[in-house]
PDB file of N, CA and C in Angstrom:
ATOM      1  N   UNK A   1      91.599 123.019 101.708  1.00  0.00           N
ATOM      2  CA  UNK A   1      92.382 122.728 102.885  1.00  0.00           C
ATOM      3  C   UNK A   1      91.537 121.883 103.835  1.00  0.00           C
ATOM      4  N   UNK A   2      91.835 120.923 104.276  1.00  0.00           N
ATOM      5  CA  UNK A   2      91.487 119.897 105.240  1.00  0.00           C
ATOM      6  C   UNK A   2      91.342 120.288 106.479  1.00  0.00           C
ATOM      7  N   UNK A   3      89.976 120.328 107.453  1.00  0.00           N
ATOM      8  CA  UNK A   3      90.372 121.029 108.908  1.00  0.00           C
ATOM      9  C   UNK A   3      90.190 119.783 109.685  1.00  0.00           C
ATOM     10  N   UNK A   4      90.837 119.635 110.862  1.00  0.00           N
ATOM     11  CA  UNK A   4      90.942 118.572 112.021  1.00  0.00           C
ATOM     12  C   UNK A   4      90.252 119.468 113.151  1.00  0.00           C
ATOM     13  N   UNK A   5      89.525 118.387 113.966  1.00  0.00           N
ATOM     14  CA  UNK A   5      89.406 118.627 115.236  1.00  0.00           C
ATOM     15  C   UNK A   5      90.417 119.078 116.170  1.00  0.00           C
ATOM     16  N   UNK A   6      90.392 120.343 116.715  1.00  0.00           N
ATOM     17  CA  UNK A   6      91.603 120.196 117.900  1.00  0.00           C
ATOM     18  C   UNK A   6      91.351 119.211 118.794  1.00  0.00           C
ATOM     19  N   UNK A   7      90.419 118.246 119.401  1.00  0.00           N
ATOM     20  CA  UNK A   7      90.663 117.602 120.195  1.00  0.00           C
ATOM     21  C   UNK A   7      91.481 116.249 119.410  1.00  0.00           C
ATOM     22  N   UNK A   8      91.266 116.047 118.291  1.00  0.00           N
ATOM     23  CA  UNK A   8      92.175 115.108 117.585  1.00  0.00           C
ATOM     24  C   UNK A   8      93.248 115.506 117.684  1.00  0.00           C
ATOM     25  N   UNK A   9      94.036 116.533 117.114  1.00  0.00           N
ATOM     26  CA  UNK A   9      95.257 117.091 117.400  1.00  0.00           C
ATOM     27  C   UNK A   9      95.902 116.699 119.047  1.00  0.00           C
ATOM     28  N   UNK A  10      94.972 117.834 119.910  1.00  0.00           N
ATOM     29  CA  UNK A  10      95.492 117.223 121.282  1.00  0.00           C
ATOM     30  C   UNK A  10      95.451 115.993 121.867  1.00  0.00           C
ATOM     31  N   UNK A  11      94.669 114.976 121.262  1.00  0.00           N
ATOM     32  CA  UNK A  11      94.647 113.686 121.227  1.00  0.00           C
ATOM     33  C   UNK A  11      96.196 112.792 121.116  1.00  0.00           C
ATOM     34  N   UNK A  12      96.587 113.421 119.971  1.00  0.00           N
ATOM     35  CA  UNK A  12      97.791 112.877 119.111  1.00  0.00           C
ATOM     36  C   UNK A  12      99.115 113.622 119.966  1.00  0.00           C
ATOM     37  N   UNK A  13      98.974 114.791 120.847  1.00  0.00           N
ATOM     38  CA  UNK A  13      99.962 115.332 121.326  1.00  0.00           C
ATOM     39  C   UNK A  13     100.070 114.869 122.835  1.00  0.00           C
ATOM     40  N   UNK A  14      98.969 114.169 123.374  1.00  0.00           N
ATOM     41  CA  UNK A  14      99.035 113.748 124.641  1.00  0.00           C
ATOM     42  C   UNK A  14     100.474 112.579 125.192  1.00  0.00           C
ATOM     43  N   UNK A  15     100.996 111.930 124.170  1.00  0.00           N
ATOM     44  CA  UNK A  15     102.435 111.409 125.015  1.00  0.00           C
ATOM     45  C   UNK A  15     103.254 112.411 125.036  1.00  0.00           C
ATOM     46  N   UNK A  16     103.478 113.266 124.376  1.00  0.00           N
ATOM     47  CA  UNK A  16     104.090 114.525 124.393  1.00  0.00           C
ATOM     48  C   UNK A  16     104.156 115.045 125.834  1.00  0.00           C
ATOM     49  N   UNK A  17     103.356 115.694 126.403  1.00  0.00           N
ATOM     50  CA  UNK A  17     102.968 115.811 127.532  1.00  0.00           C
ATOM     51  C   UNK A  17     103.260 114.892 128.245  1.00  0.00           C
ATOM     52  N   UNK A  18     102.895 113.855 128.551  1.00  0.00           N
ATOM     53  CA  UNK A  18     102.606 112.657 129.229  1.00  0.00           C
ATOM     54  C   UNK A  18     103.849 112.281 129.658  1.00  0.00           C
ATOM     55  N   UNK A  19     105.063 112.468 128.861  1.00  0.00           N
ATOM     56  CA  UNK A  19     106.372 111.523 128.743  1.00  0.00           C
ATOM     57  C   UNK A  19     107.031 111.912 130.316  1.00  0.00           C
ATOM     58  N   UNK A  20     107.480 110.840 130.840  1.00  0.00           N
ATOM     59  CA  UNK A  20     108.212 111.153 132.150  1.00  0.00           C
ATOM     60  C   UNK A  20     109.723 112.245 132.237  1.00  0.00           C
ATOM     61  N   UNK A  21     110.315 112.048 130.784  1.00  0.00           N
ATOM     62  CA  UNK A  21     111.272 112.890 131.071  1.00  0.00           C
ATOM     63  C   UNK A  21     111.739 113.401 129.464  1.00  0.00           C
ATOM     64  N   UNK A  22     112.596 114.311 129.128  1.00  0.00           N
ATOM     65  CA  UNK A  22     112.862 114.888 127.976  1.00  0.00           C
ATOM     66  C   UNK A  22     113.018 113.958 126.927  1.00  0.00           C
ATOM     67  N   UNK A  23     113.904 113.481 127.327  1.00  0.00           N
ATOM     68  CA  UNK A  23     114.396 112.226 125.966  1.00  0.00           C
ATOM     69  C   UNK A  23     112.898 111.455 125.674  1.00  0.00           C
ATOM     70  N   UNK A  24     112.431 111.025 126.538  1.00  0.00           N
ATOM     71  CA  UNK A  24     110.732 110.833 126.069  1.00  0.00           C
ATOM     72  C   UNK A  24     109.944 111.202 125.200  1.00  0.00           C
ATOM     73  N   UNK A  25     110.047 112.612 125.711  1.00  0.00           N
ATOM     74  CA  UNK A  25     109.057 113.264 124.975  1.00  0.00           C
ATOM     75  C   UNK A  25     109.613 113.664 123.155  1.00  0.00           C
ATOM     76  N   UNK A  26     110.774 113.594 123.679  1.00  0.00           N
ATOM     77  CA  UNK A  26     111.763 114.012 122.054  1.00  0.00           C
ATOM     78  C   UNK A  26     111.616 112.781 121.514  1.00  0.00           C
ATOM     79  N   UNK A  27     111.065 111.505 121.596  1.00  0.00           N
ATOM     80  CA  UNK A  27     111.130 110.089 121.209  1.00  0.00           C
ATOM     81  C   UNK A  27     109.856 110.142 120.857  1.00  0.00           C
ATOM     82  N   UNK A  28     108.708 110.384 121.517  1.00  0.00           N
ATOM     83  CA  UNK A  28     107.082 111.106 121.237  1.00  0.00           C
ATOM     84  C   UNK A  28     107.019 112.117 120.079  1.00  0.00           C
ATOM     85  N   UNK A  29     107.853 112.971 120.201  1.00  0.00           N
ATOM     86  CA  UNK A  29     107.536 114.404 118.992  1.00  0.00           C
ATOM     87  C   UNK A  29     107.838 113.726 118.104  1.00  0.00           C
ATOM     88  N   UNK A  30     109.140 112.641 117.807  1.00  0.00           N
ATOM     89  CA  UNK A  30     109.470 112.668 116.662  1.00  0.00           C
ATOM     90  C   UNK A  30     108.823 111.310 116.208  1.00  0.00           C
ATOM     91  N   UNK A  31     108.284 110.357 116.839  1.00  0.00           N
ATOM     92  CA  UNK A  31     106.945 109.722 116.665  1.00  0.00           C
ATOM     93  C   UNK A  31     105.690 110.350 115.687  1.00  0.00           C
ATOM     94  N   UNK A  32     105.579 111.275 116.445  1.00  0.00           N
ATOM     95  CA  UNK A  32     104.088 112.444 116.087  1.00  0.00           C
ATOM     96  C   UNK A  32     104.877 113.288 114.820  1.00  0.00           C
ATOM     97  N   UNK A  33     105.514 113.382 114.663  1.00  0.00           N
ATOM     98  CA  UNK A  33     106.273 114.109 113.508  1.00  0.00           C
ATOM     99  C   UNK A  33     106.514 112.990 112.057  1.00  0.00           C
ATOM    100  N   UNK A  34     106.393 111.661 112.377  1.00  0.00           N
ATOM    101  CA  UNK A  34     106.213 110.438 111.294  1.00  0.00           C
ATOM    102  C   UNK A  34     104.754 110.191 111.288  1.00  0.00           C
ATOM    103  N   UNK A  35     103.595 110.384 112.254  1.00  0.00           N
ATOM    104  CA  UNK A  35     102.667 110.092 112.197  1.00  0.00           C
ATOM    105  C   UNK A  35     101.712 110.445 111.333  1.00  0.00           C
ATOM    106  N   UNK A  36     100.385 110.201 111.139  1.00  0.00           N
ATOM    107  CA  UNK A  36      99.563 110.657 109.943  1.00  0.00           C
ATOM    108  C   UNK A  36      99.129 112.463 110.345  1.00  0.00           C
ATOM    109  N   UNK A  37      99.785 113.010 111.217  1.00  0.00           N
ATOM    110  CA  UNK A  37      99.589 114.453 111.154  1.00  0.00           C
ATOM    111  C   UNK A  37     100.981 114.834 110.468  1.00  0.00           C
ATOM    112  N   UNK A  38     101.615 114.187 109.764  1.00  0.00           N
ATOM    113  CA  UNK A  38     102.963 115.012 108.886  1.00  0.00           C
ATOM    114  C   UNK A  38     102.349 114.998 108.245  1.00  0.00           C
ATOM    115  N   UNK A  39     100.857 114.627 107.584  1.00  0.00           N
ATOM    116  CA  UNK A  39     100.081 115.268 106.228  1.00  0.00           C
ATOM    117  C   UNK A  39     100.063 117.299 106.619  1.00  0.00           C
ATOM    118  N   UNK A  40     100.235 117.250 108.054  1.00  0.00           N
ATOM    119  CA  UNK A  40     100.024 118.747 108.483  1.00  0.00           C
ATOM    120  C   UNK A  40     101.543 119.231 108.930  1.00  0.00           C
ATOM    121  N   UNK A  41     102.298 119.642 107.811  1.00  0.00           N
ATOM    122  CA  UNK A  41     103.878 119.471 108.164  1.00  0.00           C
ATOM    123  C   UNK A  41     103.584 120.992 109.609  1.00  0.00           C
ATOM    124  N   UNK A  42     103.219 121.622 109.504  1.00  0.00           N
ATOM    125  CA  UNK A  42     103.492 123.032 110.147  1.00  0.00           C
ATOM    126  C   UNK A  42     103.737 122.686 111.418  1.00  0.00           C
ATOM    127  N   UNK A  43     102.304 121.568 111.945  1.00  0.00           N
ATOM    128  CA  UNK A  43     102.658 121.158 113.245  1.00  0.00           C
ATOM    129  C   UNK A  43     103.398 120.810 113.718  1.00  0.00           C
ATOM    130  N   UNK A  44     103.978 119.754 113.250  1.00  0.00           N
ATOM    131  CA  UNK A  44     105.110 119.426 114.101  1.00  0.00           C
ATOM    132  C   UNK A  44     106.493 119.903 113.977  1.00  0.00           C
ATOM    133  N   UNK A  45     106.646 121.030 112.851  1.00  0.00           N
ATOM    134  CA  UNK A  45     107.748 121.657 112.299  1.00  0.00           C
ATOM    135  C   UNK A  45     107.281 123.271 113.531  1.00  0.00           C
ATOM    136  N   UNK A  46     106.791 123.101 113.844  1.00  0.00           N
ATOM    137  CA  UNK A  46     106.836 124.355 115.047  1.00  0.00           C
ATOM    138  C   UNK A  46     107.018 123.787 116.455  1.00  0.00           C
ATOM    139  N   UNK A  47     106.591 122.061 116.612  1.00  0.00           N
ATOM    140  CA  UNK A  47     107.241 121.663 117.848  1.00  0.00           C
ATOM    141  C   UNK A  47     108.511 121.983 117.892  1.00  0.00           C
ATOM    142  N   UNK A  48     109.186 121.046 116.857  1.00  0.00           N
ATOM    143  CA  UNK A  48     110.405 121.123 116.758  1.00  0.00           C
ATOM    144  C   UNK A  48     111.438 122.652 117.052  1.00  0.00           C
ATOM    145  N   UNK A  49     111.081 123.150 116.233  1.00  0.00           N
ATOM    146  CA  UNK A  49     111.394 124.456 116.066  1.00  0.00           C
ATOM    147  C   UNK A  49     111.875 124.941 117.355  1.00  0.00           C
ATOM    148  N   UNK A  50     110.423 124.691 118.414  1.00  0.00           N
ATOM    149  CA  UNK A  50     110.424 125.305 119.487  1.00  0.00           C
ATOM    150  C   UNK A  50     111.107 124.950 120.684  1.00  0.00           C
ATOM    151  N   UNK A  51     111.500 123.402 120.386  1.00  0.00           N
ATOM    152  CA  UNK A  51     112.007 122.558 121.268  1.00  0.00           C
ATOM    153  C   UNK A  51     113.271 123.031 121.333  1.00  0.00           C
ATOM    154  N   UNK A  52     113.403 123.139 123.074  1.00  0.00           N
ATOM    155  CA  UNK A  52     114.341 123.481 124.140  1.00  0.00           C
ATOM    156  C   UNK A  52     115.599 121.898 123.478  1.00  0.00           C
ATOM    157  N   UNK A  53     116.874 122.443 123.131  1.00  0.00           N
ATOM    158  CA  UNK A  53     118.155 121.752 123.235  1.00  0.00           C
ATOM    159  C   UNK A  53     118.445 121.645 124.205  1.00  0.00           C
TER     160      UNK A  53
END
């Protein structure tokens, strides 16, 4: 199993955060959800998951 830096991780999650308003950030996750951390499906399959409709 492959381990990453969490500051890489939080690196990669910072527009997430960052985004001025929802639709943003849902335009960011699902960015970061095509990005080279979908080699790590869990992550971004628990953003999602978690994300407020």
């Amino acid at each position: 199993m492959r381990r990453y830096k969490d500051t890489s991780v939080a690196g990669a999650l910072k527009p997430i955060y960052r985004a001025v308003n929802a639709a943003d950030a849902r335009k960011e996750l699902d960015a970061f959800a095509q990005s080279e951390w979908a080699q790590i499906p869990y992550i971004a399959k628990q953003w999602i998951d978690s994300w407020i409709r």
